[in-house]
C-alpha atoms as a PDB file:
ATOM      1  CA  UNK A   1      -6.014  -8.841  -4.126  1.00  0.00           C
ATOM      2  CA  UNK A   2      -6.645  -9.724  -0.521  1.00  0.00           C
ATOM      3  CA  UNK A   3      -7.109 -13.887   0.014  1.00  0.00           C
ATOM      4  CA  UNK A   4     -10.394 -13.889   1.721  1.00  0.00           C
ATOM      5  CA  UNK A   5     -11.737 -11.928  -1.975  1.00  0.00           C
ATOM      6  CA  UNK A   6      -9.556 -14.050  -4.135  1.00  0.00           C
ATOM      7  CA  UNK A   7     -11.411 -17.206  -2.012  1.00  0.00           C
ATOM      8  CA  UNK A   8     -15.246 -15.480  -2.446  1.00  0.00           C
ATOM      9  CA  UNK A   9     -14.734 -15.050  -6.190  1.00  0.00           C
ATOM     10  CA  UNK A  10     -13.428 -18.459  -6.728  1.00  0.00           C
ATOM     11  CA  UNK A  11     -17.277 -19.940  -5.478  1.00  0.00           C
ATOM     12  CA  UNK A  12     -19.095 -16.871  -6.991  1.00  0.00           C
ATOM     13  CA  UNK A  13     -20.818 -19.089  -9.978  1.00  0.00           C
ATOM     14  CA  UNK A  14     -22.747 -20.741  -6.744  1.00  0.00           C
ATOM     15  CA  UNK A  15     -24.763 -17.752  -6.118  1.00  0.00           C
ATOM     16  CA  UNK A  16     -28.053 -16.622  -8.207  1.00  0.00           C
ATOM     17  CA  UNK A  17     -27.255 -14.764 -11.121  1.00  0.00           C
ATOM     18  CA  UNK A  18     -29.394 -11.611  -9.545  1.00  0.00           C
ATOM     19  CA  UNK A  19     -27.028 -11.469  -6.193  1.00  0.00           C
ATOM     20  CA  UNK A  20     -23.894 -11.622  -8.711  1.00  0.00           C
ATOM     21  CA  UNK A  21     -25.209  -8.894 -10.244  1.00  0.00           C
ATOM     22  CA  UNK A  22     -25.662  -6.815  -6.623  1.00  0.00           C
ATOM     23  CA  UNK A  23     -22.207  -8.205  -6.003  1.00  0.00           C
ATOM     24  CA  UNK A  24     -20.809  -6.604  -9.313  1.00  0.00           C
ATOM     25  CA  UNK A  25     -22.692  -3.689  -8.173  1.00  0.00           C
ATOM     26  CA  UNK A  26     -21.250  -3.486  -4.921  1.00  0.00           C
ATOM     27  CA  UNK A  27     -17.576  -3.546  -6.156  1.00  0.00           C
ATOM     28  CA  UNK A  28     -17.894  -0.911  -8.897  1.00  0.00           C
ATOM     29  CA  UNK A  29     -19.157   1.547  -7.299  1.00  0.00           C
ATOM     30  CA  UNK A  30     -16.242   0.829  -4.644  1.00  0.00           C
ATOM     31  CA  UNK A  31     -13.620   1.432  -7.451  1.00  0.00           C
ATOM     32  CA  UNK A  32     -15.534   3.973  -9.481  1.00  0.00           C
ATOM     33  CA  UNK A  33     -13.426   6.542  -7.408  1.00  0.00           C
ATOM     34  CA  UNK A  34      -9.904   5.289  -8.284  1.00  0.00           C
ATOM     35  CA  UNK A  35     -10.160   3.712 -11.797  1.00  0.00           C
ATOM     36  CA  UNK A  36      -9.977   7.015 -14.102  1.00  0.00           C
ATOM     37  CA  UNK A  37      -6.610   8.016 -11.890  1.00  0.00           C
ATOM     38  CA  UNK A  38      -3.228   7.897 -13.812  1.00  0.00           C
ATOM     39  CA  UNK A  39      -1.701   7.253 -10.278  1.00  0.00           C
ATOM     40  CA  UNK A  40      -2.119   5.937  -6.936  1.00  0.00           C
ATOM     41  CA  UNK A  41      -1.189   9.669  -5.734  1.00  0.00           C
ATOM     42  CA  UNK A  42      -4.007  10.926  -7.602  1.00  0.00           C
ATOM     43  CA  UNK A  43      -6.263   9.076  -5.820  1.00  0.00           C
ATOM     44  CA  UNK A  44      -5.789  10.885  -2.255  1.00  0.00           C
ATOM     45  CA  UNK A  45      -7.603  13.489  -1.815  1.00  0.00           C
ATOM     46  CA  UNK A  46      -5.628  17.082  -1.099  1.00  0.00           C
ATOM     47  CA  UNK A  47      -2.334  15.788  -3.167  1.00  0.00           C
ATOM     48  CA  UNK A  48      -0.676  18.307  -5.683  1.00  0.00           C
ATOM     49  CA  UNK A  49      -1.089  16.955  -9.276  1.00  0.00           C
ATOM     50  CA  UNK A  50       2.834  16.693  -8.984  1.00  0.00           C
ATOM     51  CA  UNK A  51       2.534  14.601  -6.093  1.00  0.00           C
ATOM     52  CA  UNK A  52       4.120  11.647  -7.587  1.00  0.00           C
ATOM     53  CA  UNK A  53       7.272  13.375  -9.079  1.00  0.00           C
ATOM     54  CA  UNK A  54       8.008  14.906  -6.108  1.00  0.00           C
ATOM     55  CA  UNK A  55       7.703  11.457  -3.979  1.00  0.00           C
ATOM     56  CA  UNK A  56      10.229  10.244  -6.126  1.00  0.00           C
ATOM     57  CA  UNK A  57      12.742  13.330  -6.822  1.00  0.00           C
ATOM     58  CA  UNK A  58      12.582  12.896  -2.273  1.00  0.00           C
ATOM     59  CA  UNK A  59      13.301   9.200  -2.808  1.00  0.00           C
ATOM     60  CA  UNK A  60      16.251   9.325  -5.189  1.00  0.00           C
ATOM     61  CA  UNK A  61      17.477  12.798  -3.857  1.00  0.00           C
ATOM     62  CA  UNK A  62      17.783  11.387  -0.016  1.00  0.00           C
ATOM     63  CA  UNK A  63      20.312   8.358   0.952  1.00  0.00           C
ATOM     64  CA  UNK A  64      19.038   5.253   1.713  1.00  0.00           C
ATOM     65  CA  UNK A  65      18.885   4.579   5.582  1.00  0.00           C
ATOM     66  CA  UNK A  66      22.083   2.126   6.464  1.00  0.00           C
ATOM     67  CA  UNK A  67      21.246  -1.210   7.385  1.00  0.00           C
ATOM     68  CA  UNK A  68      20.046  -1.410  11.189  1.00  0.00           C
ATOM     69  CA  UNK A  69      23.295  -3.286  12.591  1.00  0.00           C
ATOM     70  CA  UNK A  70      25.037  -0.188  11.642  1.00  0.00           C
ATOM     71  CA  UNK A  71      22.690   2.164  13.218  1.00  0.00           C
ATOM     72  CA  UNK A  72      22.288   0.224  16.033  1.00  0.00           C
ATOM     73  CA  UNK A  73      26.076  -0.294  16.694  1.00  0.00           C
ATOM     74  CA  UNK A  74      26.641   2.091  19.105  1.00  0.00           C
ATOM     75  CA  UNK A  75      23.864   1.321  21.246  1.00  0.00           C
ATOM     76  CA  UNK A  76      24.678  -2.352  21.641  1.00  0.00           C
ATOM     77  CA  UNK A  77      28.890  -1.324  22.537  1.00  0.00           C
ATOM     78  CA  UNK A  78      27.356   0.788  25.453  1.00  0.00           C
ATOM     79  CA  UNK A  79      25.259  -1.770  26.868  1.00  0.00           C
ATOM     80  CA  UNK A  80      28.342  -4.365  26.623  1.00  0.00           C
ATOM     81  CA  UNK A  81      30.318  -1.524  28.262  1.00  0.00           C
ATOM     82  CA  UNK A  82      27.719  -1.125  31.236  1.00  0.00           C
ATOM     83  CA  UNK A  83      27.809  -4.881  31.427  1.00  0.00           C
ATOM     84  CA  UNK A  84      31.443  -5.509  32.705  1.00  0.00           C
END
């Protein structure tokens, strides 16, 4: 949860009872959409139903990236080269 909300809801008790209730209002019908969803890939629109499996067969099935020294290695020996 986002500070700024985490803030709002700390002082809610000092607002009438009726604009709670709009508030309360307000927020379910923002996460009616997304709470029935097994998964956050369910809840974009388009996605296979497999979505999520096949995010994570790609994650496990590709190596990880090296670390960025490594990558940028080669770059940083040519510039010292050009240098001298």
């Amino acid at each position: 949860m986002i500070e700024r909300l985490q803030e709002a809801l700390k002082r809610i008790d000092e607002v009438p009872p009726e604009v709670q209730a709009d508030l309360a209002t307000i927020i379910e019908d923002q996460l009616a959409p997304h709470i029935d969803l097994p998964s956050y890939a369910g809840a974009i629109q388009g996605m296979p139903d497999d979505a999520e499996e096949v995010l994570m067969r790609w994650r496990h099935e590709v190596p990880p990236t090296p670390p960025i020294e490594e990558q940028l290695k080669g770059l940083m020996d040519d510039d010292q080269g050009e240098a001298q």
